[in-house]
C-alpha atoms as a PDB file:
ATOM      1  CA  UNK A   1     100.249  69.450 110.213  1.00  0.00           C
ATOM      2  CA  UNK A   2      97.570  72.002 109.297  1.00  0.00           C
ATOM      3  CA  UNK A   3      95.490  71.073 106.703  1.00  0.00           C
ATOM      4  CA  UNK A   4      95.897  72.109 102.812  1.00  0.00           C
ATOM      5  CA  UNK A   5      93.732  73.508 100.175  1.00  0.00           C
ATOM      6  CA  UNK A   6      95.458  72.855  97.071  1.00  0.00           C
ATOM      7  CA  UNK A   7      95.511  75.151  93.976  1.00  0.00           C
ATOM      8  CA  UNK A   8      96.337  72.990  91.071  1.00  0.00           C
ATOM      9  CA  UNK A   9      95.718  69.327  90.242  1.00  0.00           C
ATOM     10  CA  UNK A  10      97.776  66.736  89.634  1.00  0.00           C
ATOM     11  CA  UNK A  11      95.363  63.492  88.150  1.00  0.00           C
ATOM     12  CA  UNK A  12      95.445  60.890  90.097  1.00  0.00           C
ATOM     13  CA  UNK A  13      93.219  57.913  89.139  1.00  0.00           C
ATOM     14  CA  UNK A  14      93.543  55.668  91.623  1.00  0.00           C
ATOM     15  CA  UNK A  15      93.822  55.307  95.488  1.00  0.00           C
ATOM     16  CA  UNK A  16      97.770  53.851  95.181  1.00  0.00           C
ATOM     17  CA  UNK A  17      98.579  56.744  93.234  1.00  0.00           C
ATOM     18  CA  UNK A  18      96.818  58.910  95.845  1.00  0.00           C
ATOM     19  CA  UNK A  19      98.902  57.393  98.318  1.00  0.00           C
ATOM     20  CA  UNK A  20     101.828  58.019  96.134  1.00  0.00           C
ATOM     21  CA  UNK A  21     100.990  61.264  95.576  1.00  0.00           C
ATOM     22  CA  UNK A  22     100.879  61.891  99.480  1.00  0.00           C
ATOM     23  CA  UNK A  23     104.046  60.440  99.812  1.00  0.00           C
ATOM     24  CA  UNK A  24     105.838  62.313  97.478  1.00  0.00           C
ATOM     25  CA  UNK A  25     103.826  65.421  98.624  1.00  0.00           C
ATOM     26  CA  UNK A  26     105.461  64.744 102.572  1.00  0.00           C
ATOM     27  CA  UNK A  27     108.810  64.148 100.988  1.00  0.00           C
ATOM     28  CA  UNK A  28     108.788  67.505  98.936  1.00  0.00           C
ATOM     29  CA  UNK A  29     107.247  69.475 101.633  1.00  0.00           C
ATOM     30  CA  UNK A  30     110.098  67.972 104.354  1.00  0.00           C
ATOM     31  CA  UNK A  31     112.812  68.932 101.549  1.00  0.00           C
ATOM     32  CA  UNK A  32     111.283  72.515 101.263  1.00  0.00           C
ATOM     33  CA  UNK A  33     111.424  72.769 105.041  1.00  0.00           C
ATOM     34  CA  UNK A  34     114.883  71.786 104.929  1.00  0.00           C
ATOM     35  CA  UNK A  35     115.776  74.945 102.636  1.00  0.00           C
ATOM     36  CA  UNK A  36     113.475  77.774 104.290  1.00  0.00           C
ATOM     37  CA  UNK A  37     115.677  76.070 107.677  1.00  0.00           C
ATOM     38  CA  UNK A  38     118.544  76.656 106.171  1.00  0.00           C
ATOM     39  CA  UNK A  39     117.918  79.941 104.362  1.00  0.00           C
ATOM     40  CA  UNK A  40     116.229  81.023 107.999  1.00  0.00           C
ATOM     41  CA  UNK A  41     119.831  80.052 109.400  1.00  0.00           C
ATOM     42  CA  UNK A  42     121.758  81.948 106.794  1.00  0.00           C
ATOM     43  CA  UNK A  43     120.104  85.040 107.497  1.00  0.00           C
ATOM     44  CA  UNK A  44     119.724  85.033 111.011  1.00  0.00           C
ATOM     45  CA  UNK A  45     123.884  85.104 110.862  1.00  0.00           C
ATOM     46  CA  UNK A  46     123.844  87.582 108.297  1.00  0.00           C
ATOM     47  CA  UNK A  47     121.952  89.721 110.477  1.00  0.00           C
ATOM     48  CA  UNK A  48     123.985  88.522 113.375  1.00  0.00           C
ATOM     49  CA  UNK A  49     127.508  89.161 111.030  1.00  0.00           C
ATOM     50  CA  UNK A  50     126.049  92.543 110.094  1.00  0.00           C
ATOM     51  CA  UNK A  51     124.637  93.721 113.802  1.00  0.00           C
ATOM     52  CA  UNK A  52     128.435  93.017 115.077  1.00  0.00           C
ATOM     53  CA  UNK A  53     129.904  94.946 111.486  1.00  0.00           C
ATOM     54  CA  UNK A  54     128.187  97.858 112.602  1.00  0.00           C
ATOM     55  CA  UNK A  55     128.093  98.042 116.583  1.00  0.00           C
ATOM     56  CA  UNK A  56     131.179 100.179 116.514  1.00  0.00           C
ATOM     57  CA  UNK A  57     129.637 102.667 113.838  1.00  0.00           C
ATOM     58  CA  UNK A  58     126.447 102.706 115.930  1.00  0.00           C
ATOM     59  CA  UNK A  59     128.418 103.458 118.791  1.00  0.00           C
ATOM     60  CA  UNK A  60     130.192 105.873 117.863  1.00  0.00           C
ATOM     61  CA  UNK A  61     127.192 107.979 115.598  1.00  0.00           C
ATOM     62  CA  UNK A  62     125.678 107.909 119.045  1.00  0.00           C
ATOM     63  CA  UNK A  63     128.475 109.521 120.279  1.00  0.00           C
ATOM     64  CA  UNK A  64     129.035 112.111 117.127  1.00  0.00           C
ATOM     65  CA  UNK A  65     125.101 112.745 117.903  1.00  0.00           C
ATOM     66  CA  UNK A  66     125.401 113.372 121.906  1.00  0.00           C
ATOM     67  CA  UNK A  67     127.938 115.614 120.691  1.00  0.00           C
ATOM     68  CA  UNK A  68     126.214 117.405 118.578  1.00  0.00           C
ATOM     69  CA  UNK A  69     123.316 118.119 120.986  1.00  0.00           C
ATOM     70  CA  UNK A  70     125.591 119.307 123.685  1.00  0.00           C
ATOM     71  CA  UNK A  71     127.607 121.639 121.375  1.00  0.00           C
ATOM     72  CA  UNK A  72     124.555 123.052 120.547  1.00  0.00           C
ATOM     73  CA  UNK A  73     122.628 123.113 123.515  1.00  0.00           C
ATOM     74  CA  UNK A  74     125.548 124.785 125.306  1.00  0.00           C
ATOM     75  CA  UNK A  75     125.430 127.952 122.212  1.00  0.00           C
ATOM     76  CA  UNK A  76     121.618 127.859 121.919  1.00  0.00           C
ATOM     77  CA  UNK A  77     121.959 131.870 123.582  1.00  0.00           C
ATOM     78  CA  UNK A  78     124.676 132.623 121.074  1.00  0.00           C
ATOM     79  CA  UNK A  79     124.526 131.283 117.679  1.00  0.00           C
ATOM     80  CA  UNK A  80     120.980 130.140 117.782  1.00  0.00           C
ATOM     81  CA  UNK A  81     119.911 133.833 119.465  1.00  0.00           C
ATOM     82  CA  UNK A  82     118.950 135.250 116.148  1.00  0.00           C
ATOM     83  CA  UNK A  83     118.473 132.413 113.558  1.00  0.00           C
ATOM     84  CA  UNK A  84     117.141 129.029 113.916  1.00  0.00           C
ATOM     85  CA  UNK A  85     119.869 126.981 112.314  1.00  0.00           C
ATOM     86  CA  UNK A  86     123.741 126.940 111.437  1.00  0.00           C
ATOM     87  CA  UNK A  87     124.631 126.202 107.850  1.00  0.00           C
ATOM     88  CA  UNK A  88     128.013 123.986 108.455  1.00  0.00           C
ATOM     89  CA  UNK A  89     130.233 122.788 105.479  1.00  0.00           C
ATOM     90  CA  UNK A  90     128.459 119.271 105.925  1.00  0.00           C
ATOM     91  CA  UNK A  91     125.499 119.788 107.361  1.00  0.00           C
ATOM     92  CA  UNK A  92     123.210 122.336 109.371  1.00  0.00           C
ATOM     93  CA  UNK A  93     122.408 122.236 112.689  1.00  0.00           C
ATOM     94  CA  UNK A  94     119.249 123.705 114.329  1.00  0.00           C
ATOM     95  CA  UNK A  95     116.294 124.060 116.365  1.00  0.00           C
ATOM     96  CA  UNK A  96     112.730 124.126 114.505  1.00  0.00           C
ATOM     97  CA  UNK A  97     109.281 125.283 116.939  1.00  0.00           C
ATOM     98  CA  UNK A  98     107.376 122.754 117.484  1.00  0.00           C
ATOM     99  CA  UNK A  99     104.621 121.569 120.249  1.00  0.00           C
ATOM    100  CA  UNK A 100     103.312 118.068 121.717  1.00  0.00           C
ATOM    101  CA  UNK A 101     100.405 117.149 123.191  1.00  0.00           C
ATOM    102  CA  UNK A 102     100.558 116.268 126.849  1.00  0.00           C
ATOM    103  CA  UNK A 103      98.723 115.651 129.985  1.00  0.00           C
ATOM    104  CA  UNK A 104      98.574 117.907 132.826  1.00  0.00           C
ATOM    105  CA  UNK A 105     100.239 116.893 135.847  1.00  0.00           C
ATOM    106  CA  UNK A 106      98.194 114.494 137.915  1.00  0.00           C
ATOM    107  CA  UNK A 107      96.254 113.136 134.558  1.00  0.00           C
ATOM    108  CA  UNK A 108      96.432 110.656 132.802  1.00  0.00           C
ATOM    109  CA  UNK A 109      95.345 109.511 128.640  1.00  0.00           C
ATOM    110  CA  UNK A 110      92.886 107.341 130.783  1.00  0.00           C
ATOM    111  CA  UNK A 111      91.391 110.178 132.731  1.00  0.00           C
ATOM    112  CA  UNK A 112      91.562 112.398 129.818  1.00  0.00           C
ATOM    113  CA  UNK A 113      89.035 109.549 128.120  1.00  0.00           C
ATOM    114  CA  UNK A 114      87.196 109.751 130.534  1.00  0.00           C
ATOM    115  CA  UNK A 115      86.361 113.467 130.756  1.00  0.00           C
ATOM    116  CA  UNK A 116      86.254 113.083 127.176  1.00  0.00           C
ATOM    117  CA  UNK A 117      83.058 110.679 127.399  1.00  0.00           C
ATOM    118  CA  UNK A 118      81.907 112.632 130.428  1.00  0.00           C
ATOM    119  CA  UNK A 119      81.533 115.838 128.524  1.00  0.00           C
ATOM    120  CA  UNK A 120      80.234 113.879 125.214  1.00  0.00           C
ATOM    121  CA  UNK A 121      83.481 115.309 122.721  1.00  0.00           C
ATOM    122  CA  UNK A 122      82.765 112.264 120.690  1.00  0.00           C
ATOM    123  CA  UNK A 123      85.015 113.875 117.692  1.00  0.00           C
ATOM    124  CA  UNK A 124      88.057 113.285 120.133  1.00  0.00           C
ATOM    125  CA  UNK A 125      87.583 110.071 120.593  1.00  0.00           C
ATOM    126  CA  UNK A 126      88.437 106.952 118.126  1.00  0.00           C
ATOM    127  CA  UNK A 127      85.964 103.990 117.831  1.00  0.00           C
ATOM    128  CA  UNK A 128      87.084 101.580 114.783  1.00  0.00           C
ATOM    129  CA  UNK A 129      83.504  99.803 114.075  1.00  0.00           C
ATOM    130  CA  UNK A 130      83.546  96.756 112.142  1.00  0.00           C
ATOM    131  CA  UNK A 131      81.033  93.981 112.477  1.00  0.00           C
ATOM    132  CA  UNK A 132      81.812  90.748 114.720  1.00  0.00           C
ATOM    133  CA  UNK A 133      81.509  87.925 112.591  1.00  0.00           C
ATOM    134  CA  UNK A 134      82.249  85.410 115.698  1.00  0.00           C
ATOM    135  CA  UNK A 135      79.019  86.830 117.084  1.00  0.00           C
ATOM    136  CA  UNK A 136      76.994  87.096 114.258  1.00  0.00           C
ATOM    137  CA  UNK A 137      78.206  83.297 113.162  1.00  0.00           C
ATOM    138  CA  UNK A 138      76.406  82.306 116.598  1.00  0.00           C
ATOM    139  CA  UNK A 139      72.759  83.948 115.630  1.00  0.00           C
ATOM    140  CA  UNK A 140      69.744  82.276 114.308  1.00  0.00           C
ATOM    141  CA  UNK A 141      69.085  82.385 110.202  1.00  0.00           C
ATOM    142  CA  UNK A 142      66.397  84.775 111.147  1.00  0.00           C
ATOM    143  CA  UNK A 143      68.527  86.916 112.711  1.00  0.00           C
ATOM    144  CA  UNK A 144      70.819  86.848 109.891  1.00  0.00           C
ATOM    145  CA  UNK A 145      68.428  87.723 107.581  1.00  0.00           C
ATOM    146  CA  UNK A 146      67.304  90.694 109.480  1.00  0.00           C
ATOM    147  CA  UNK A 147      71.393  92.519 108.601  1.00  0.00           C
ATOM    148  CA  UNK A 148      71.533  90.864 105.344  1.00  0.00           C
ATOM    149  CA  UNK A 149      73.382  88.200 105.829  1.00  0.00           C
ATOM    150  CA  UNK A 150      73.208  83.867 105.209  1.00  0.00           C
ATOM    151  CA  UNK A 151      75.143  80.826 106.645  1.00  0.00           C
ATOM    152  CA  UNK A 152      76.289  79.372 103.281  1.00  0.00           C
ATOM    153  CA  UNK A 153      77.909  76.142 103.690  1.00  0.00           C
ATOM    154  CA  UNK A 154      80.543  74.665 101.471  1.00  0.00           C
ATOM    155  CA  UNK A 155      82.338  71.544 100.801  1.00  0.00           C
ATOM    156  CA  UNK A 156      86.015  72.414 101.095  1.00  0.00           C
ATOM    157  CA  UNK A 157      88.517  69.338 100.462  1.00  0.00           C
ATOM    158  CA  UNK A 158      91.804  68.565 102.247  1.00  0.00           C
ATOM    159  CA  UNK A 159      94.312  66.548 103.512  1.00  0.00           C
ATOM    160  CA  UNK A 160      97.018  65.725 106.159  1.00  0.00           C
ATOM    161  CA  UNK A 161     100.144  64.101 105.737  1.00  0.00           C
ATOM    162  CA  UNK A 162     101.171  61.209 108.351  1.00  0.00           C
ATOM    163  CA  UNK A 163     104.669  63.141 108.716  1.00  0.00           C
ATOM    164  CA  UNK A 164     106.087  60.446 111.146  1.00  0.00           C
ATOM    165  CA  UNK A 165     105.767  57.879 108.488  1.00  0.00           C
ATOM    166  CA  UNK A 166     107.277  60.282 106.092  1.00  0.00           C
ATOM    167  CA  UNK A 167     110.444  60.943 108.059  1.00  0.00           C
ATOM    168  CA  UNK A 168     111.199  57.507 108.631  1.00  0.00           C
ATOM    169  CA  UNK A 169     111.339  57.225 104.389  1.00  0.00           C
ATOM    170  CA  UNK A 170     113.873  60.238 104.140  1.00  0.00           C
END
């Protein structure tokens, strides 16, 4: 089990009572598990329930869709010659300009990097800085002191539950 941080505080006075407290602590958490299971069951068949509800809808909006695409793909020359869409009793259908950024053939985004860093278009290129804090944990205090920062230690309490002994109470 990982070990907890707690937020509030129960007194306890004595060692049995911290014992106690651990026990009851293993039994509550084992009961919670229990209920996130269960819940964690209930709506992975909801989902399950709902995903076979719908597969025939899906399908068949797929199909309404295809459709749709074809109709209008096949009288793009005539109805779509002069105006960009077709105002239907339940809906419109049409076409809208737009245009996508590609690669020419024979590149790729990973060539197209490189000529960016080749002919120094730094603006095209995204760098998300943000400082290390792995690396900088691993430098001297003087170091550290040179980019502002400390090692500040800290006394942080916890505990962990002996959850074999637990289960064999519940």
């Amino acid at each position: 089990m990982a070990r907890v941080k707690p937020k509030t505080m129960q007194p306890i006075r004595t060692v049995e009572e911290a014992n106690d407290a651990m026990k009851e602590y293993g039994e509550l958490k084992r009961i919670t598990q229990d209920i996130e299971s269960r819940l964690n069951d209930d709506i992975a068949a909801l989902k399950a329930q709902a995903a076979e509800d719908a597969a025939q809808h899906n399908t068949r909006m797929a199909a309404l869709e295809n459709g749709l695409t074809a109709f209008s793909e096949a009288h793009k020359t005539d109805i779509f010659k002069d105006k960009r869409s077709l105002t239907l009793d339940y809906g419109t259908l049409g076409y809208r300009k737009s245009t996508e950024l590609g690669t020419v053939k024979g590149a790729t985004w990973k060539t197209v990097l490189g000529k960016l860093k080749e002919l120094a278009f730094k603006e095209a290129i995204r760098i998300k800085e943000e400082p290390d804090k792995e690396v900088i944990g691993q430098w001297p205090e003087e170091r550290l002191a040179l980019i502002g920062c400390e090692r500040r230690e800290k006394d942080a309490f916890w505990f962990e539950l002996d959850e074999a002994k637990i289960a064999r109470l519940i």
